[in-house]
Protein backbone atom coordinates (compact mmCIF):
# COMPACT_ATOMS: atom_id res chain seq x y z
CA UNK A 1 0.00 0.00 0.00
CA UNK A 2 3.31 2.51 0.33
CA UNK A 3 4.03 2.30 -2.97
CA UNK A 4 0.05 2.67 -3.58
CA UNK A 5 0.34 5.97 -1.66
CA UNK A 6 3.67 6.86 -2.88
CA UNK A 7 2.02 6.92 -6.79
CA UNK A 8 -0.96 8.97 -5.15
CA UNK A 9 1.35 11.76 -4.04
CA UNK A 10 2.77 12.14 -7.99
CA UNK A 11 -0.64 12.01 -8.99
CA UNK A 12 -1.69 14.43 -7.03
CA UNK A 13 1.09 16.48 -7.67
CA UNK A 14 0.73 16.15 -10.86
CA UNK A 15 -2.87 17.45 -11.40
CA UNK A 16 -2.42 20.63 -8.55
CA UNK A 17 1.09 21.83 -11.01
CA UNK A 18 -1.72 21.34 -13.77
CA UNK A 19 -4.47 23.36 -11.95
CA UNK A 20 -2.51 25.83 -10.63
CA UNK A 21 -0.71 26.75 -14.39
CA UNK A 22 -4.23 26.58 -15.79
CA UNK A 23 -5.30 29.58 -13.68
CA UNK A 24 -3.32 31.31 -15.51
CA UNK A 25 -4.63 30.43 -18.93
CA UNK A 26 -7.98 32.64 -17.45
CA UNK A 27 -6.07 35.05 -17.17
CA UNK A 28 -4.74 35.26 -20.60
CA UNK A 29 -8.50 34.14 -22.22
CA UNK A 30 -9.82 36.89 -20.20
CA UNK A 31 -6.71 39.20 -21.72
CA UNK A 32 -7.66 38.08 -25.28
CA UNK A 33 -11.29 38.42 -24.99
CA UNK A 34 -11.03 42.09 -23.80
CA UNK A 35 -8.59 42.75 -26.57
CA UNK A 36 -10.80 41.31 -29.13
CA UNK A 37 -14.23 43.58 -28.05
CA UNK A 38 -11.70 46.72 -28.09
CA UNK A 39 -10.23 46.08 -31.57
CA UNK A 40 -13.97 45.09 -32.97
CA UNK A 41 -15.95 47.93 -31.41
CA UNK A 42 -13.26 50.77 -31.18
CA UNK A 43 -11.51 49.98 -34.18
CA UNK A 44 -13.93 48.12 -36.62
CA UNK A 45 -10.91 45.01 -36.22
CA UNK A 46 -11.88 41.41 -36.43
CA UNK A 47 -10.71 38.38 -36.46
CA UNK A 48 -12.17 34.23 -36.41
CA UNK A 49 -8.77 33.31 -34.71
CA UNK A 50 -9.14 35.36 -31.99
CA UNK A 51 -12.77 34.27 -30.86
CA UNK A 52 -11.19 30.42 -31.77
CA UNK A 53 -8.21 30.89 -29.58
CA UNK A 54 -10.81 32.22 -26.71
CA UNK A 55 -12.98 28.95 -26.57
CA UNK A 56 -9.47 26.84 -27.22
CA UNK A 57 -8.29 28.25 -24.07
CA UNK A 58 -11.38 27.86 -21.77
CA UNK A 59 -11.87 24.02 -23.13
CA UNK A 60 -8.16 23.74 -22.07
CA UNK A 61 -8.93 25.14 -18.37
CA UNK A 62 -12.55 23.60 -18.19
CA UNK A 63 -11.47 19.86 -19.05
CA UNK A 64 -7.82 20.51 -18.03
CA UNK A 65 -8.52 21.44 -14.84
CA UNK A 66 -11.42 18.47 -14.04
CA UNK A 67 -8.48 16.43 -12.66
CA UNK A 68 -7.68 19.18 -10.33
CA UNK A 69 -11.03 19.73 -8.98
CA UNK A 70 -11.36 16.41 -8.03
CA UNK A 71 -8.76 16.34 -6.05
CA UNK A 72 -9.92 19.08 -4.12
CA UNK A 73 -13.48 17.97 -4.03
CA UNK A 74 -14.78 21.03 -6.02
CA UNK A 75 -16.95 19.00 -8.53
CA UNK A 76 -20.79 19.89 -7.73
CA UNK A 77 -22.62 17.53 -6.21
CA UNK A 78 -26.05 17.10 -4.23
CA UNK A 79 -24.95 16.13 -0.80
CA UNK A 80 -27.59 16.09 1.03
CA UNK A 81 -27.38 12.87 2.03
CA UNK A 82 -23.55 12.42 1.87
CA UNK A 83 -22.38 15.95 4.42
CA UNK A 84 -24.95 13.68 6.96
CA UNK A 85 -22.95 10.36 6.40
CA UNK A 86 -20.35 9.23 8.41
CA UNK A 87 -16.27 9.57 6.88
CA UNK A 88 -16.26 6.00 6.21
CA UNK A 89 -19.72 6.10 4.21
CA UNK A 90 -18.53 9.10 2.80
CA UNK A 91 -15.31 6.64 1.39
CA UNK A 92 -17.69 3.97 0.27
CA UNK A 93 -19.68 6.40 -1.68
CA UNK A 94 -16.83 7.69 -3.05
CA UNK A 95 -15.02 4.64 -4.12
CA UNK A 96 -18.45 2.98 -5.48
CA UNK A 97 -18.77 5.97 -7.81
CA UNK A 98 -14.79 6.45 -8.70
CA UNK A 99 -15.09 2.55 -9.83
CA UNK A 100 -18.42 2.50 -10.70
CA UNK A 101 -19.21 5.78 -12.59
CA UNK A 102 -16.67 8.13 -12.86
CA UNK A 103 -13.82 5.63 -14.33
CA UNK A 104 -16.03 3.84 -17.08
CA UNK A 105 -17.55 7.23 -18.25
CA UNK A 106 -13.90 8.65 -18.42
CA UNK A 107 -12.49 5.52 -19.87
CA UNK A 108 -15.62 5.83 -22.77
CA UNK A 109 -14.71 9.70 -23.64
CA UNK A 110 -11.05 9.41 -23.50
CA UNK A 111 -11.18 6.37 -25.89
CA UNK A 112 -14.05 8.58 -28.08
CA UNK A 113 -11.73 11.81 -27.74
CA UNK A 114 -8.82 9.91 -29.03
CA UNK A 115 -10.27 8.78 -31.86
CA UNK A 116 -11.35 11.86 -32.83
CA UNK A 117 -8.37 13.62 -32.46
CA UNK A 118 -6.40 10.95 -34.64
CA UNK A 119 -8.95 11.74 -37.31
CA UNK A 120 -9.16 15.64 -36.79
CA UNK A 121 -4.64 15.30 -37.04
CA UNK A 122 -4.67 12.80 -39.87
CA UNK A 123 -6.79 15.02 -42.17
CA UNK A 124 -5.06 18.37 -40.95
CA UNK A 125 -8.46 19.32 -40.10
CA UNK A 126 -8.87 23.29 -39.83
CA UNK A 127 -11.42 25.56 -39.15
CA UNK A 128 -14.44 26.09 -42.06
CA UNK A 129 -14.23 29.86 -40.70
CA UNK A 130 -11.83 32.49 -42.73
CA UNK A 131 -8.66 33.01 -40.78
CA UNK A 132 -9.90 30.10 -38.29
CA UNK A 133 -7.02 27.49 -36.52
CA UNK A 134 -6.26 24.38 -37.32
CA UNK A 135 -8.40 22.00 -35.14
CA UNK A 136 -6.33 19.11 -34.28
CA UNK A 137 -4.73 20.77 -31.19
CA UNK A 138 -7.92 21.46 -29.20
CA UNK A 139 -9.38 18.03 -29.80
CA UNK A 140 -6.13 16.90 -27.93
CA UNK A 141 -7.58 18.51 -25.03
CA UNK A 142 -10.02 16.00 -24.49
CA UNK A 143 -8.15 12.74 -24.33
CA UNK A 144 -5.36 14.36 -22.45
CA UNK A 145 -8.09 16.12 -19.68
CA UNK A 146 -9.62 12.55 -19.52
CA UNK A 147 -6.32 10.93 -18.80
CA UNK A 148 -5.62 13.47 -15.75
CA UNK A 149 -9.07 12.90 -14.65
CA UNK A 150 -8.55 8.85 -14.37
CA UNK A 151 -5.58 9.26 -12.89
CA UNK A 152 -7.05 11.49 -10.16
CA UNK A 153 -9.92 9.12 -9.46
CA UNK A 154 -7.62 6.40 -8.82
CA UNK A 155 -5.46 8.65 -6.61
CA UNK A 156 -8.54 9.02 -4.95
CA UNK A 157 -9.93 5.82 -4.80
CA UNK A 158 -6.27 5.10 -3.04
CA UNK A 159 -6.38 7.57 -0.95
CA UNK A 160 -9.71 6.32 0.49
CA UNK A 161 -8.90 2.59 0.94
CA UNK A 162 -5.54 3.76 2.87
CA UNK A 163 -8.42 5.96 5.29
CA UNK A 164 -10.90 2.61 5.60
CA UNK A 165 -7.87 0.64 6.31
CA UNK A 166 -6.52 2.94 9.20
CA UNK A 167 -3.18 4.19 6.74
CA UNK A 168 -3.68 7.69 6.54
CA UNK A 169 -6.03 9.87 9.54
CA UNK A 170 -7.42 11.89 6.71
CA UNK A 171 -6.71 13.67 3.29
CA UNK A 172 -5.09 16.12 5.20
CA UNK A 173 -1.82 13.83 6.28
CA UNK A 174 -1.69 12.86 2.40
CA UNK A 175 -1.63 16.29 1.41
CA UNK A 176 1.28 17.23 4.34
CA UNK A 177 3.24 14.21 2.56
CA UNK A 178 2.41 16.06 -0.71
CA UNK A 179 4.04 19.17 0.05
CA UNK A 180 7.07 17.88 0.79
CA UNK A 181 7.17 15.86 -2.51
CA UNK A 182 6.22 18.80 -4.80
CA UNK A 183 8.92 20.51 -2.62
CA UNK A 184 11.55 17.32 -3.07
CA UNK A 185 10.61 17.69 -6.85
CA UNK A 186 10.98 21.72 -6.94
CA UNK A 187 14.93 21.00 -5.48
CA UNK A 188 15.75 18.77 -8.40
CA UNK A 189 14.52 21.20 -10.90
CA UNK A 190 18.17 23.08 -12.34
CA UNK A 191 16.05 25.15 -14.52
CA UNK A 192 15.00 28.94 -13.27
CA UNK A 193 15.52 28.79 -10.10
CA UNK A 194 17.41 31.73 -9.58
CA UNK A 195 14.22 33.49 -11.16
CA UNK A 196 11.76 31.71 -8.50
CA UNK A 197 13.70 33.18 -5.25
């Protein structure tokens, strides 16, 4: 089960370096999309790539990002029931419906999304719009979110056994064990780090 909760850790690590770069991709859609209405409205400007590239950057942080809020619980649910429920209940629930529901549904679009970006890249497939993008790199999106995603639900199924079977007090603990990896991992990285102190 270590090495069970070691791989949790990377996975988790993996999808909160995703989340937390993805912010910033809001930040630039948001940047884009105010630069588009100025150049349209104040200076009769327009362009297809430039409303493309908007909803090519909020599919990246919308499906990018799914692996991300799972791991910090953010996904909406109606939890009536489940806030009453003990934390074991709560685990069952939760590692019924990562099993149950969320892996075969993710399993089904990532092998549907892969398809259809093979397709999309082998015919170069490009926008029908004037001055549109080509469309093979957003259709990546999809398999690649759905990957992050199953990885996170196991993570999380893991992380829930190791609570049922007394391993770990809480999500908490795993999380104080992720910190130090993401900090271990930080210390091997050479690159920029005289720009990050």
């Amino acid at each position: 089960m270590d090495f069970l909760l070691r791989l949790s850790r990377l996975i988790d690590g993996l999808n909160e370096r995703v989340g937390k770069t993805l912010i910033w991709f809001i930040l630039v859609t948001v940047l884009i999309s105010a630069g588009n209405a100025v150049a349209r409205y104040g200076f009769n400007l327009s362009s297809n790539a430039y409303l493309e590239i908007q909803w090519y950057l909020y599919s990246l942080v919308f499906l990018g990002a799914a692996g991300y809020t799972l791991k910090h619980n953010n996904h909406v649910r109606v939890d009536m029931i489940y806030s009453r429920l003990s934390r074991r209940a709560q685990c069952w629930i939760d590692i019924f419906g990562g099993l149950f529901m969320l892996l075969p549904v993710s399993l089904i679009l990532l092998w549907f999304g892969w398809q259809w970006f093979l397709e999309s890249y082998r015919i170069g497939e490009m926008s029908t719009d004037a001055g549109g993008l080509i469309r093979w790199p957003v259709k990546l999106i999809v398999p690649a979110a759905f990957v992050l995603l199953i990885l996170q639900g196991f993570s999380e199924t893991i992380k829930r056994v190791a609570f049922l079977k007394g391993l770990i007090s809480d999500e908490a603990e795993h999380d104080s064990h992720l910190k130090d990896v993401l900090k271990m991992v930080e210390d091997e990285l050479p690159a920029d780090r005289g720009n990050r102190q």
